[in-house]
PDB file of N, CA and C in Angstrom:
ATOM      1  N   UNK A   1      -6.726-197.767 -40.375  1.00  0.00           N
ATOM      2  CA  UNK A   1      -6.036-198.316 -39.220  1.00  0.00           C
ATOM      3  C   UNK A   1      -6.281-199.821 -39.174  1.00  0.00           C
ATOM      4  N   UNK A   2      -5.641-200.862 -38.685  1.00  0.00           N
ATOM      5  CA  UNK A   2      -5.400-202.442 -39.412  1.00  0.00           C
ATOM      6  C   UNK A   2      -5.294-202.511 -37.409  1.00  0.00           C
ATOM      7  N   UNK A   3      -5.267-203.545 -36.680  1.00  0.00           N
ATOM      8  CA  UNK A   3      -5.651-203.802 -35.293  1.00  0.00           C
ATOM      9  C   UNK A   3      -4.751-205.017 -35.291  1.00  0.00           C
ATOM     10  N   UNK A   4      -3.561-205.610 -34.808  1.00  0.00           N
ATOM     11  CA  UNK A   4      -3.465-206.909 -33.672  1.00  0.00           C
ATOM     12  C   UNK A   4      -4.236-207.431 -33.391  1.00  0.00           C
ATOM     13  N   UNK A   5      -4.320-209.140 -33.108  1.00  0.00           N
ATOM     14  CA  UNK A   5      -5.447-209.927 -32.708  1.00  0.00           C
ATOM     15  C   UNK A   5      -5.219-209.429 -30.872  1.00  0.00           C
ATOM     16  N   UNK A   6      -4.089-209.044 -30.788  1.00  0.00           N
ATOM     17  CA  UNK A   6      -4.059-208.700 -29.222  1.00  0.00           C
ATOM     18  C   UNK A   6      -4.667-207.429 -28.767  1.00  0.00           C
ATOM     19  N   UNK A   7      -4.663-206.194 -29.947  1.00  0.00           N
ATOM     20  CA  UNK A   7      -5.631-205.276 -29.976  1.00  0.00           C
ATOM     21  C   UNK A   7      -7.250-205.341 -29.577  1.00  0.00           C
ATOM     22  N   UNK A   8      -7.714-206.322 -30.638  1.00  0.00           N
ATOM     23  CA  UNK A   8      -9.181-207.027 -31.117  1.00  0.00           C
ATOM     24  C   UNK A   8      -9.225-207.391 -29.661  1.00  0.00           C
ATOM     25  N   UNK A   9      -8.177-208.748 -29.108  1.00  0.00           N
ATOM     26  CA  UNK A   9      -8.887-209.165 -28.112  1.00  0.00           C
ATOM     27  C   UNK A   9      -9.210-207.741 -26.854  1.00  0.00           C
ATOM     28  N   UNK A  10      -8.623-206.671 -26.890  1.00  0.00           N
ATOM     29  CA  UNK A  10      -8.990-206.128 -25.658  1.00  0.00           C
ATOM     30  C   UNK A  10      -9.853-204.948 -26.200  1.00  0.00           C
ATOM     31  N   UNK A  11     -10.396-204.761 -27.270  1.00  0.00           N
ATOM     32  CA  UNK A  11     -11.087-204.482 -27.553  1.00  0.00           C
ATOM     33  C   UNK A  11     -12.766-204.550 -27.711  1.00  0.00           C
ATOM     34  N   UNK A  12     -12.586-205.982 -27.688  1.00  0.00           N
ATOM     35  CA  UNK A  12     -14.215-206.351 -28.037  1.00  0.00           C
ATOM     36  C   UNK A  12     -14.179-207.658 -26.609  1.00  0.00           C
ATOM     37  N   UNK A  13     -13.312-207.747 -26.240  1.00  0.00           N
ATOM     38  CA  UNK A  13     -13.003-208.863 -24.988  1.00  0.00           C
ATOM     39  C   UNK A  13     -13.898-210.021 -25.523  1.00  0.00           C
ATOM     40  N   UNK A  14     -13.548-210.706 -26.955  1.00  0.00           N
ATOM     41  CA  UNK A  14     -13.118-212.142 -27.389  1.00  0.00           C
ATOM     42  C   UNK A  14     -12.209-212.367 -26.776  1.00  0.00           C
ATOM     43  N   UNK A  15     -12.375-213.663 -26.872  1.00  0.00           N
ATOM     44  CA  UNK A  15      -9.939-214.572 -26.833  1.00  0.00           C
ATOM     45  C   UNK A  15      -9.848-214.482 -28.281  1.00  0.00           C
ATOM     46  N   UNK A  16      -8.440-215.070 -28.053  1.00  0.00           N
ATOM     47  CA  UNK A  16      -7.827-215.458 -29.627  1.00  0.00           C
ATOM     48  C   UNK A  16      -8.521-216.792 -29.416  1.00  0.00           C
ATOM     49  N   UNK A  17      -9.089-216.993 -29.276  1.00  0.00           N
ATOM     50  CA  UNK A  17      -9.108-219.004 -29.798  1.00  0.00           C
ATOM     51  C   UNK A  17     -10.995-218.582 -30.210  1.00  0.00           C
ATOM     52  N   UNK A  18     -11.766-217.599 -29.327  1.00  0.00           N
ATOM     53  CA  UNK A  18     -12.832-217.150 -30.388  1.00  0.00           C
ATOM     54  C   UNK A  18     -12.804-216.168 -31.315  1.00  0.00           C
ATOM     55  N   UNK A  19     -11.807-215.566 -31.817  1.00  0.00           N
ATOM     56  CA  UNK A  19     -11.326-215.160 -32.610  1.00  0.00           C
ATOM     57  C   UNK A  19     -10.906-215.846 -34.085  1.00  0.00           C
ATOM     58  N   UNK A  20     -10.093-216.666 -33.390  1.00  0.00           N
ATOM     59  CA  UNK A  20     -10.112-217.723 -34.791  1.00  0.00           C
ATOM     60  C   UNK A  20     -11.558-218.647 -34.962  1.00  0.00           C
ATOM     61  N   UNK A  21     -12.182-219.195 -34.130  1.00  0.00           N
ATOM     62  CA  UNK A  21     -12.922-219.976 -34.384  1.00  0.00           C
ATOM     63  C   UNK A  21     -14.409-218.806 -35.387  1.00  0.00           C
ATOM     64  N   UNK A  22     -14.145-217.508 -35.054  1.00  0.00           N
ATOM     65  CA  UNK A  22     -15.342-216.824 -35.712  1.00  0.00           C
ATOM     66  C   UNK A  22     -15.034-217.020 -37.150  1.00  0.00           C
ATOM     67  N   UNK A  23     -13.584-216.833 -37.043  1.00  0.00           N
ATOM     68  CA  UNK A  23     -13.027-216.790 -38.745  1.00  0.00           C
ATOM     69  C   UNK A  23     -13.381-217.711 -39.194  1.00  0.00           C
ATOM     70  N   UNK A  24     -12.492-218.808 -38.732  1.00  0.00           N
ATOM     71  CA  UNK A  24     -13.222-220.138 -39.547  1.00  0.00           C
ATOM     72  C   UNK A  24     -14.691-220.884 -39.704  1.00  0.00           C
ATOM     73  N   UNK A  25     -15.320-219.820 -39.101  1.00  0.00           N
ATOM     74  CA  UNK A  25     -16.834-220.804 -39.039  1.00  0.00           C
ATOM     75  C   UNK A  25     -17.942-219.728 -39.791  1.00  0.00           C
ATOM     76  N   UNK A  26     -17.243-218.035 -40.465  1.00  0.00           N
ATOM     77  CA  UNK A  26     -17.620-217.952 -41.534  1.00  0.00           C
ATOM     78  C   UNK A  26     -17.757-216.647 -41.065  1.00  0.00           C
ATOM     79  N   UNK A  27     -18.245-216.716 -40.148  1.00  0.00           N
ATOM     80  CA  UNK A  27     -18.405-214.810 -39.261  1.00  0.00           C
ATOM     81  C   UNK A  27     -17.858-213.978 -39.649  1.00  0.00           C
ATOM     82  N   UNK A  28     -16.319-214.090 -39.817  1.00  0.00           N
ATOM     83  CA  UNK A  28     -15.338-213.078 -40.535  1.00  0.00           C
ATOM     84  C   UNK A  28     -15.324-212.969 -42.019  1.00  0.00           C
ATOM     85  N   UNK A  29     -14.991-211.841 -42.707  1.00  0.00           N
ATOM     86  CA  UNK A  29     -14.556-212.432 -44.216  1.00  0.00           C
ATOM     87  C   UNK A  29     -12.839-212.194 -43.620  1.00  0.00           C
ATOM     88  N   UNK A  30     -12.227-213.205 -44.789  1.00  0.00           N
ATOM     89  CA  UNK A  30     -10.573-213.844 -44.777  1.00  0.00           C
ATOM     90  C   UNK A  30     -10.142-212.599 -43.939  1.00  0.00           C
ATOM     91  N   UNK A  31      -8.952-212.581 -42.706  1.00  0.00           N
ATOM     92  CA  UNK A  31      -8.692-211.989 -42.360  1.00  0.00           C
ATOM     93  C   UNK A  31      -7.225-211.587 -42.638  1.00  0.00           C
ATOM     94  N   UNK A  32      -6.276-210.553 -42.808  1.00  0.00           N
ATOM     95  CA  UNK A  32      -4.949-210.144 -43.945  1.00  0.00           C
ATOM     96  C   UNK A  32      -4.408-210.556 -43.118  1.00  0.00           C
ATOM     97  N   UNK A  33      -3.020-210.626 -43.338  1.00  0.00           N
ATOM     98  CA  UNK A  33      -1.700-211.174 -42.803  1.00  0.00           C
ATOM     99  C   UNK A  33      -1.420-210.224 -43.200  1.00  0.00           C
ATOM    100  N   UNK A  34       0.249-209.855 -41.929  1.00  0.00           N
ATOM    101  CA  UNK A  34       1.359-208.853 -42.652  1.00  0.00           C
ATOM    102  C   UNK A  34       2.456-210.103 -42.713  1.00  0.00           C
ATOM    103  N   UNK A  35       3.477-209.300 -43.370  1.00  0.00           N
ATOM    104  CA  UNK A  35       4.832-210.056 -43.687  1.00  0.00           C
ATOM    105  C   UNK A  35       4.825-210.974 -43.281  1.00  0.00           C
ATOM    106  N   UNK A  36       4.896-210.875 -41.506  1.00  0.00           N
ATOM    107  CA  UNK A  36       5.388-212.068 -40.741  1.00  0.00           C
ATOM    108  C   UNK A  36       4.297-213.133 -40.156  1.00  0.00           C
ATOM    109  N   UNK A  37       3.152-213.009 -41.027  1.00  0.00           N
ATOM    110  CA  UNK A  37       2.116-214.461 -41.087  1.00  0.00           C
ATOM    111  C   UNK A  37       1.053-213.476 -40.139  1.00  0.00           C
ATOM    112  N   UNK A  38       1.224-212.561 -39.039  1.00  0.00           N
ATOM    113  CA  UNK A  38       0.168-212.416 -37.957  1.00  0.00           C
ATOM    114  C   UNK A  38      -1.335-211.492 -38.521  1.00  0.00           C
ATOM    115  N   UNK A  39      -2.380-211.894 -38.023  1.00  0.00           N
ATOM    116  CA  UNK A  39      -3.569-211.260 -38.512  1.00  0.00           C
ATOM    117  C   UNK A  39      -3.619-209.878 -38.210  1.00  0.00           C
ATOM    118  N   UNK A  40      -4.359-209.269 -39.172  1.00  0.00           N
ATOM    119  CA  UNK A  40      -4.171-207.634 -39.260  1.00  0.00           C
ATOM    120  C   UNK A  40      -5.992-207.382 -39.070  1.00  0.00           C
ATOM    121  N   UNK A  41      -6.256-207.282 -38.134  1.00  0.00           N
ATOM    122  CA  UNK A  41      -8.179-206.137 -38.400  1.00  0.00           C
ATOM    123  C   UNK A  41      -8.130-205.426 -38.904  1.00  0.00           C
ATOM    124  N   UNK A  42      -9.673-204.785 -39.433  1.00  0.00           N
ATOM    125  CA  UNK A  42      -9.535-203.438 -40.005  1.00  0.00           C
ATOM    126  C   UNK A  42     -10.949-203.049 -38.873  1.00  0.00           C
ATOM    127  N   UNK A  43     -11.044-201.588 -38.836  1.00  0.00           N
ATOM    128  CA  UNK A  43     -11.934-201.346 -38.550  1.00  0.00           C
ATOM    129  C   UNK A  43     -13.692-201.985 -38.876  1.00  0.00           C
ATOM    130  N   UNK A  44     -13.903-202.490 -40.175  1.00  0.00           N
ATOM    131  CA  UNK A  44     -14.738-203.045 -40.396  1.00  0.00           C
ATOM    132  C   UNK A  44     -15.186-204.301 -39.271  1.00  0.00           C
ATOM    133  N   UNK A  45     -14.210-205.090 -39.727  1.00  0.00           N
ATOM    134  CA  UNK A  45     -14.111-206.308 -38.505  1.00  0.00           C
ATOM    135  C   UNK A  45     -14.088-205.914 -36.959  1.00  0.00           C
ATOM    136  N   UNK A  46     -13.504-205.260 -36.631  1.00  0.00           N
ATOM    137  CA  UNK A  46     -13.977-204.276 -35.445  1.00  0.00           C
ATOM    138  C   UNK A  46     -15.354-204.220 -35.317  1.00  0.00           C
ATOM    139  N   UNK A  47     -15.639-203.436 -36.459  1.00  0.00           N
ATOM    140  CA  UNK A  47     -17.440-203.092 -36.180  1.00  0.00           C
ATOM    141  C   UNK A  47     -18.348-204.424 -36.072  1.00  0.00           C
ATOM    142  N   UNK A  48     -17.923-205.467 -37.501  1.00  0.00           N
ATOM    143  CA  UNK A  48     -18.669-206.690 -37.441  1.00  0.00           C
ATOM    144  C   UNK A  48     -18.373-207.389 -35.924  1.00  0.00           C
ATOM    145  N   UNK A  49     -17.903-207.332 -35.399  1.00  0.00           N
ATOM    146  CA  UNK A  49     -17.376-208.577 -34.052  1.00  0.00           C
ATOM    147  C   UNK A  49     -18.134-207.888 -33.075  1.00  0.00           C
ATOM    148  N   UNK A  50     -18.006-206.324 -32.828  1.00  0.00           N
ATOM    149  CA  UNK A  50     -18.882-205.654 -31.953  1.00  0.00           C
ATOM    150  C   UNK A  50     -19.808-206.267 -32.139  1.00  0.00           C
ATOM    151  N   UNK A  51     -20.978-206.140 -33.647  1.00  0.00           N
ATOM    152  CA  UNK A  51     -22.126-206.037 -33.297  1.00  0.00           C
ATOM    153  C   UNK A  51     -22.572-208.273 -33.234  1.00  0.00           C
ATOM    154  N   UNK A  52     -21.275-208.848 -33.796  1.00  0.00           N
ATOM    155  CA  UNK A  52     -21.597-210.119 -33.490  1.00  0.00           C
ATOM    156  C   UNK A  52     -21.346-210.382 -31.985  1.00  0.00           C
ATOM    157  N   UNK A  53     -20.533-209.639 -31.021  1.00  0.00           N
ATOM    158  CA  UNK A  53     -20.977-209.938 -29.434  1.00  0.00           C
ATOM    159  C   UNK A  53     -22.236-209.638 -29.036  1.00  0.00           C
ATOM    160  N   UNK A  54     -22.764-208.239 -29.671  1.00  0.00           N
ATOM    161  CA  UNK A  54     -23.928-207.995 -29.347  1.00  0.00           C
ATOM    162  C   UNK A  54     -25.208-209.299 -29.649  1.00  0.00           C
ATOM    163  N   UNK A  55     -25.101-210.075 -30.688  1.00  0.00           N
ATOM    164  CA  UNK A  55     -26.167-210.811 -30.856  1.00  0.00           C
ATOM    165  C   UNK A  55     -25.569-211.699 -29.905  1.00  0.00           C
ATOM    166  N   UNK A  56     -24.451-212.557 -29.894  1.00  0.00           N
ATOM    167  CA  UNK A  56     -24.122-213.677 -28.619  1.00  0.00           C
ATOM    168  C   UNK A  56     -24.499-213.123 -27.745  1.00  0.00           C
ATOM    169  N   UNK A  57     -24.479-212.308 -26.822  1.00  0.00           N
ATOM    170  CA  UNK A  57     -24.895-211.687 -25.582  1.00  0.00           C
ATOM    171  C   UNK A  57     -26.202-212.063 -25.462  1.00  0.00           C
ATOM    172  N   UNK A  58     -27.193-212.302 -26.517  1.00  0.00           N
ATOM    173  CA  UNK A  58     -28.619-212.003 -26.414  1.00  0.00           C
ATOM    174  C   UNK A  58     -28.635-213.545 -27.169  1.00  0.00           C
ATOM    175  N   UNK A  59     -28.248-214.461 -27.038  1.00  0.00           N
ATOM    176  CA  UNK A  59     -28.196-215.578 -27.499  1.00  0.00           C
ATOM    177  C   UNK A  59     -28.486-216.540 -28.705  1.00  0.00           C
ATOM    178  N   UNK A  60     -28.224-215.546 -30.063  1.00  0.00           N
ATOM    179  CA  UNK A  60     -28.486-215.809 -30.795  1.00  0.00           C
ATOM    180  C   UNK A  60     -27.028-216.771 -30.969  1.00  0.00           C
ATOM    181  N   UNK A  61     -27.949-217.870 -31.525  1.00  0.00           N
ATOM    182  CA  UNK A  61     -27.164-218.974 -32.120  1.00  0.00           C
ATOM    183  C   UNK A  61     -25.857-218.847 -33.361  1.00  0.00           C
ATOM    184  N   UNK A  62     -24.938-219.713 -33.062  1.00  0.00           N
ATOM    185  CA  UNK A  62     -23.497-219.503 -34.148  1.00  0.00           C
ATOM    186  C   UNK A  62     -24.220-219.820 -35.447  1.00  0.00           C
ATOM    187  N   UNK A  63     -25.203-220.560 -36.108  1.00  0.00           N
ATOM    188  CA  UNK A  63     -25.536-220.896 -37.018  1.00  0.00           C
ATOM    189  C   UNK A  63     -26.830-219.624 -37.782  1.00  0.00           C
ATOM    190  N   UNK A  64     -27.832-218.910 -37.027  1.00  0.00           N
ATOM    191  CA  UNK A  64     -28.314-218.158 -37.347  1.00  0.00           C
ATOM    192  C   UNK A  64     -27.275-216.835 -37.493  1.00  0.00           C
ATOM    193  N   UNK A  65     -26.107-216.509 -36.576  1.00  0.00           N
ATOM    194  CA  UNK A  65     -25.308-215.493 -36.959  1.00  0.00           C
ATOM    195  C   UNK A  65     -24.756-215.322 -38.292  1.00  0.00           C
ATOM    196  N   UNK A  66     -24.359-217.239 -38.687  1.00  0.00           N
ATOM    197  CA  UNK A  66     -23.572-217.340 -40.231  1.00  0.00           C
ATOM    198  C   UNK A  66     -24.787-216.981 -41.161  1.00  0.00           C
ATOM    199  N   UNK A  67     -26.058-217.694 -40.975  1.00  0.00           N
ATOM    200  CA  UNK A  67     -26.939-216.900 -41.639  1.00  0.00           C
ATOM    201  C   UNK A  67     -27.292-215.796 -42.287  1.00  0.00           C
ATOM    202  N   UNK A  68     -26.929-215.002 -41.192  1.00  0.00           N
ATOM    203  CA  UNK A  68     -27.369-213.446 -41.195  1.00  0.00           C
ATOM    204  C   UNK A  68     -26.020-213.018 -41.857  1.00  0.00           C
ATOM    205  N   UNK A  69     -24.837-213.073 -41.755  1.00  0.00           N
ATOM    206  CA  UNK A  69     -23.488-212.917 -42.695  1.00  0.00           C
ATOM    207  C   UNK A  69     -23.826-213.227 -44.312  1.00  0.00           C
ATOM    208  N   UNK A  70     -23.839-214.375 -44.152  1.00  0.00           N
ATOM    209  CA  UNK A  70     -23.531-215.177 -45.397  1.00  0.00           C
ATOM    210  C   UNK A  70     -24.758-213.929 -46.194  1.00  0.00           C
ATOM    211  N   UNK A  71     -25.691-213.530 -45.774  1.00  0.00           N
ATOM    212  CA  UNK A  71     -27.216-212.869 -46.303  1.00  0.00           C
ATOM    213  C   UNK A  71     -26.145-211.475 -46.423  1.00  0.00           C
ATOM    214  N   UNK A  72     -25.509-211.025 -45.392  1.00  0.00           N
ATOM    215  CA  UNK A  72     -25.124-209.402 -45.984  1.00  0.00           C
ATOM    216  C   UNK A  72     -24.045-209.237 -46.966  1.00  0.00           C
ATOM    217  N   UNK A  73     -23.182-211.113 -46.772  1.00  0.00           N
ATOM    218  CA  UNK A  73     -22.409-210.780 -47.794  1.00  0.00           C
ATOM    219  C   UNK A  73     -22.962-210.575 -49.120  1.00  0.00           C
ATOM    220  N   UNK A  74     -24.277-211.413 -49.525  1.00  0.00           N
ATOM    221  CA  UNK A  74     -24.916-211.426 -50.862  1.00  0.00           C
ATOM    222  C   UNK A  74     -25.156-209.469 -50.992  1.00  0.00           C
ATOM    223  N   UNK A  75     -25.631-209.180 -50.633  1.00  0.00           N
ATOM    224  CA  UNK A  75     -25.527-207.658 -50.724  1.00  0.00           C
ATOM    225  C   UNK A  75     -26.856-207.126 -50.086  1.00  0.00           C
ATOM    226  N   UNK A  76     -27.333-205.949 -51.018  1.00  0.00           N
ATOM    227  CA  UNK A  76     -28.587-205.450 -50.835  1.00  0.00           C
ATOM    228  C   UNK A  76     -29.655-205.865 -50.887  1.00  0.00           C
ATOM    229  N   UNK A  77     -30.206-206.812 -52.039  1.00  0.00           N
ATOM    230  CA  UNK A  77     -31.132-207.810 -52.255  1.00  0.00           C
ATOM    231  C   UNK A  77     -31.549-208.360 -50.831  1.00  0.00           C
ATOM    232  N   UNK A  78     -30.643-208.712 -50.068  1.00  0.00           N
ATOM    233  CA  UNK A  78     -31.168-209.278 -48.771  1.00  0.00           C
ATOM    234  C   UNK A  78     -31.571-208.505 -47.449  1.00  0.00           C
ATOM    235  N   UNK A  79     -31.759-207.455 -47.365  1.00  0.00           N
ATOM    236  CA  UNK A  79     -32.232-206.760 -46.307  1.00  0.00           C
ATOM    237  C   UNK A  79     -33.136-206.899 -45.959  1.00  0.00           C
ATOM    238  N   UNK A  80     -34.368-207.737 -46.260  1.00  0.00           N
ATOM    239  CA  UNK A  80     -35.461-207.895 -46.020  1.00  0.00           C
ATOM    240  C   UNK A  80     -35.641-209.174 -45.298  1.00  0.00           C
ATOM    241  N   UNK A  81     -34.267-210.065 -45.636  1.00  0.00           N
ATOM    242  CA  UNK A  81     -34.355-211.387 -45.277  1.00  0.00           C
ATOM    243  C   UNK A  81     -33.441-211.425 -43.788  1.00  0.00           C
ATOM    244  N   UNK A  82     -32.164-209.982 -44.124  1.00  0.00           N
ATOM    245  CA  UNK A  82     -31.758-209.595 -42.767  1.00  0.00           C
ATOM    246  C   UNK A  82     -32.635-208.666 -41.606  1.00  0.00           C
ATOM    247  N   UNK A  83     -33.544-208.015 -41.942  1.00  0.00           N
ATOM    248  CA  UNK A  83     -34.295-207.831 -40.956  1.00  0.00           C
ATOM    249  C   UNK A  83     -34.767-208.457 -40.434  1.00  0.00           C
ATOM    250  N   UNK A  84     -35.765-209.485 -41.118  1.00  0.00           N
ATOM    251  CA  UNK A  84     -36.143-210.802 -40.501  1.00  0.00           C
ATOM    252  C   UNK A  84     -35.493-210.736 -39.613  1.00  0.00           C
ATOM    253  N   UNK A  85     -34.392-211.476 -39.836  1.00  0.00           N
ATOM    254  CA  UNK A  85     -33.633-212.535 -38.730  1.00  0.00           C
ATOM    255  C   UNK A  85     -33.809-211.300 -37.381  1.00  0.00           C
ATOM    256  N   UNK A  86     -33.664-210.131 -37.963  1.00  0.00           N
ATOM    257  CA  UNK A  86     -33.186-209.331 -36.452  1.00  0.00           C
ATOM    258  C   UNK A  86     -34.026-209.072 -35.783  1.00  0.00           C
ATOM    259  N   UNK A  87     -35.520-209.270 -36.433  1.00  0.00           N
ATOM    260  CA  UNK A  87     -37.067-208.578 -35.662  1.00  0.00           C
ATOM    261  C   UNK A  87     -37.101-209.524 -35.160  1.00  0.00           C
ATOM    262  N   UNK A  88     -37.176-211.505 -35.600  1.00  0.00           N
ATOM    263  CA  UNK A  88     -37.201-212.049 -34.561  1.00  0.00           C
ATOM    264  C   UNK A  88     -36.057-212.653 -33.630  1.00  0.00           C
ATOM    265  N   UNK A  89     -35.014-212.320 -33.754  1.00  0.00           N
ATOM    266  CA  UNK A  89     -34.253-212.149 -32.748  1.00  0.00           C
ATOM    267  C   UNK A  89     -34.374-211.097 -31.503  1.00  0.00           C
ATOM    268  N   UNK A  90     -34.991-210.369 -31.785  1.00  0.00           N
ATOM    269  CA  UNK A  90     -35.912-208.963 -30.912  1.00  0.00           C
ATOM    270  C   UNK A  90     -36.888-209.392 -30.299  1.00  0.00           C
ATOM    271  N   UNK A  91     -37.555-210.064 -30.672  1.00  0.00           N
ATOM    272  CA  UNK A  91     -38.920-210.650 -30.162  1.00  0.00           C
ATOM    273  C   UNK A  91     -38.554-211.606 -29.183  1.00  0.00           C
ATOM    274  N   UNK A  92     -37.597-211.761 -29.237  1.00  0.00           N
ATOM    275  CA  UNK A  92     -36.518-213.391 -28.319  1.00  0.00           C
ATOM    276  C   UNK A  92     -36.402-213.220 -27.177  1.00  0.00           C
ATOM    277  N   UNK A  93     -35.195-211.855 -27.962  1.00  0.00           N
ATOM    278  CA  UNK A  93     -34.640-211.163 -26.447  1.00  0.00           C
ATOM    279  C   UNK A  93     -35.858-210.193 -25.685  1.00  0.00           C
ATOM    280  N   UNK A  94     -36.595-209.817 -26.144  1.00  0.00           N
ATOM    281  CA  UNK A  94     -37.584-209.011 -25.376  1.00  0.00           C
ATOM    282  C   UNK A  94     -38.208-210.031 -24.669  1.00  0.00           C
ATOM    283  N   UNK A  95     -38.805-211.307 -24.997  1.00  0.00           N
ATOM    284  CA  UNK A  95     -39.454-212.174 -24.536  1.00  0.00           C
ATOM    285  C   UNK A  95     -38.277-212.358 -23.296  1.00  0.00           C
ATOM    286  N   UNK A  96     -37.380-213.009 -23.329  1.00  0.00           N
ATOM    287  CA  UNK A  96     -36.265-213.341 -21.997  1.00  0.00           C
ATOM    288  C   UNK A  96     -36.354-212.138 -20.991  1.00  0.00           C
ATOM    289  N   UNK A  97     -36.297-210.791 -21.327  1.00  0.00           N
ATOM    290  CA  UNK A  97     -35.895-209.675 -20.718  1.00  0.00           C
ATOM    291  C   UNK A  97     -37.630-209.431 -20.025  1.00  0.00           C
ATOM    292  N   UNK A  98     -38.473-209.865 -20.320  1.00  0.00           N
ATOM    293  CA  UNK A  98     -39.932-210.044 -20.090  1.00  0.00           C
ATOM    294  C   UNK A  98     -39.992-211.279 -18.605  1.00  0.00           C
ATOM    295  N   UNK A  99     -39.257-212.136 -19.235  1.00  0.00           N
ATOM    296  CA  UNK A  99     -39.521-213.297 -18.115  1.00  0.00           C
ATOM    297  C   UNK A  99     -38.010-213.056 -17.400  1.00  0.00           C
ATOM    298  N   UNK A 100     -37.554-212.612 -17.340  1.00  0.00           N
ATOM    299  CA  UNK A 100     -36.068-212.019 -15.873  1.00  0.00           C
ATOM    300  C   UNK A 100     -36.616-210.758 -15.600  1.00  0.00           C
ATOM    301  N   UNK A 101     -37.754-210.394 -15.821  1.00  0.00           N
ATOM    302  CA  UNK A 101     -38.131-209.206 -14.454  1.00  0.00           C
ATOM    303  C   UNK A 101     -39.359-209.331 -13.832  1.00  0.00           C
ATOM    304  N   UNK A 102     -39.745-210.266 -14.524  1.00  0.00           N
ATOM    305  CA  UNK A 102     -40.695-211.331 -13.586  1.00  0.00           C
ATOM    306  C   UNK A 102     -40.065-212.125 -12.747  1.00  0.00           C
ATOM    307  N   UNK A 103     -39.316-212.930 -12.910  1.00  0.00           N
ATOM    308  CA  UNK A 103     -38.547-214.115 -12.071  1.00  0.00           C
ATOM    309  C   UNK A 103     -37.431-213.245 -10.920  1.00  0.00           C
ATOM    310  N   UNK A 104     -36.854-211.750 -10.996  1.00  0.00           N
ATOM    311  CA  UNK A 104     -36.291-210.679 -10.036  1.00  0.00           C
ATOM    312  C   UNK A 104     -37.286-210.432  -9.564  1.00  0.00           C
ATOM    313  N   UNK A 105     -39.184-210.247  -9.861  1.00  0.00           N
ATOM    314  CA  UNK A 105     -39.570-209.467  -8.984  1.00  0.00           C
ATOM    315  C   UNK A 105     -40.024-210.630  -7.484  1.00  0.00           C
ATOM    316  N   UNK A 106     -39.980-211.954  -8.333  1.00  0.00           N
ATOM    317  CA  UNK A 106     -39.717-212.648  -7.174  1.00  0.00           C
ATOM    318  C   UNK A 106     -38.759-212.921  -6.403  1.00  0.00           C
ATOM    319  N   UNK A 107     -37.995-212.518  -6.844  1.00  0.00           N
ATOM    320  CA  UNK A 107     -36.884-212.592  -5.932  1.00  0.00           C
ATOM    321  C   UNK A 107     -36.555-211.562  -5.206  1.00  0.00           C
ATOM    322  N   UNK A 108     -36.854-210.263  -5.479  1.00  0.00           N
ATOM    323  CA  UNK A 108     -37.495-209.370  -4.678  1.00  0.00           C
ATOM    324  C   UNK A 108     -38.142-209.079  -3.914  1.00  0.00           C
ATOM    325  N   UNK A 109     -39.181-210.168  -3.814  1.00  0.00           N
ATOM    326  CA  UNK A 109     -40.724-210.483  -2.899  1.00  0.00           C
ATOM    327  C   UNK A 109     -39.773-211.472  -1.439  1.00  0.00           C
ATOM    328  N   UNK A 110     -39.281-212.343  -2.334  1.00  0.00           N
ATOM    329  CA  UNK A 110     -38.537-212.936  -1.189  1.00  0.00           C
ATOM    330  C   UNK A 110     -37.766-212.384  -0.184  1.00  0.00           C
ATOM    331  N   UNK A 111     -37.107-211.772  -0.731  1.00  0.00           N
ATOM    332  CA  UNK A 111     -35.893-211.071  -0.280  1.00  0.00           C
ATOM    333  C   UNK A 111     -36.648-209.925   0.978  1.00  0.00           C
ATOM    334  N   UNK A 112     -37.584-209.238   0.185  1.00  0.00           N
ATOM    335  CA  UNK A 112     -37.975-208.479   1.569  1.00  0.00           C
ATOM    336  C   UNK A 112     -38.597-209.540   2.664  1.00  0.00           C
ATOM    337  N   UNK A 113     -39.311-210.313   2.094  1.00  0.00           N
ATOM    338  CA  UNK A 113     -39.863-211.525   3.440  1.00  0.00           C
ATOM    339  C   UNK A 113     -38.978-212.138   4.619  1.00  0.00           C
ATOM    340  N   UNK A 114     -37.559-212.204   3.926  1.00  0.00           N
ATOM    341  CA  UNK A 114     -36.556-212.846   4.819  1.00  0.00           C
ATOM    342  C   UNK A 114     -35.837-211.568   5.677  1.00  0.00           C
ATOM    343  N   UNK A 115     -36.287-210.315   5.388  1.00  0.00           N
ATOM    344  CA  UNK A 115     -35.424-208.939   5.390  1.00  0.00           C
ATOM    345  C   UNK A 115     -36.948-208.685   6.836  1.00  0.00           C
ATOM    346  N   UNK A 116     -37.958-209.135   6.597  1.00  0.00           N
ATOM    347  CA  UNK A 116     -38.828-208.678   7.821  1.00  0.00           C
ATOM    348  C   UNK A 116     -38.458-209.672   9.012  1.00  0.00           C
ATOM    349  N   UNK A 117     -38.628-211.348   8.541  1.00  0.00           N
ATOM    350  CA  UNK A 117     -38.896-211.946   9.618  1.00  0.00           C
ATOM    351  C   UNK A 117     -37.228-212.067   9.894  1.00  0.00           C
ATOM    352  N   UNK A 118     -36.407-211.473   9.803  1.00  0.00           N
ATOM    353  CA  UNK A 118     -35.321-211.199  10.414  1.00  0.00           C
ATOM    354  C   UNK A 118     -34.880-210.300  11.435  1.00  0.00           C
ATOM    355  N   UNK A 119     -35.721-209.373  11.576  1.00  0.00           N
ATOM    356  CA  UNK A 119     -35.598-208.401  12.513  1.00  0.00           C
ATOM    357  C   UNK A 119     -36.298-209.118  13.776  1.00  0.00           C
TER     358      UNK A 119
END
């Protein structure tokens, strides 16, 4: 099954303008044209864009993402160098997700304080 960029976009809720910019900045491999010039997905790219929102979400950088590509395009040899990247990208996001439920539980603390001397 081959996807519309208008598919993709409501699929993975990119735009087209980060859509193209993933392509060209290496994220994608070449993406097909049919007849009439427009880009065709495949499921693969589907899967890759999923799991590249998943690292943007958690703020891994456009330049460590091409990293981690450019490493799976080389093949198997690199899994060791792609784990890397992902254990400490884990260590990142756990660290953030560590300090936002510290920084809610103050805001929690507050919140009941203004919730007493309000009554």
């Amino acid at each position: 099954m081959d996807y519309s960029i208008e598919d993709i976009t409501r699929l993975t809720g990119f735009s087209k303008h980060t859509l193209r910019y993933y392509e060209k900045a290496g994220l994608l491999d070449p993406i097909d044209r049919n007849t009439s010039g427009h880009r065709r997905y495949t499921e693969q790219d589907l899967g890759r864009l999923n799991f590249l929102g998943k690292l943007r979400t958690t703020g891994m950088s456009i330049q460590d993402m091409r990293l981690y590509i450019e490493l799976l395009r080389q093949g198997d040899h690199t899994r060791v160098e792609r784990l890397n990247i992902l254990e400490h990208h884990h260590t990142q996001v756990s660290e953030q997700i560590a300090a936002l439920q510290d920084a809610l539980k103050a805001i929690e603390y507050k919140i009941q304080l203004y919730r007493k001397t309000s009554n």
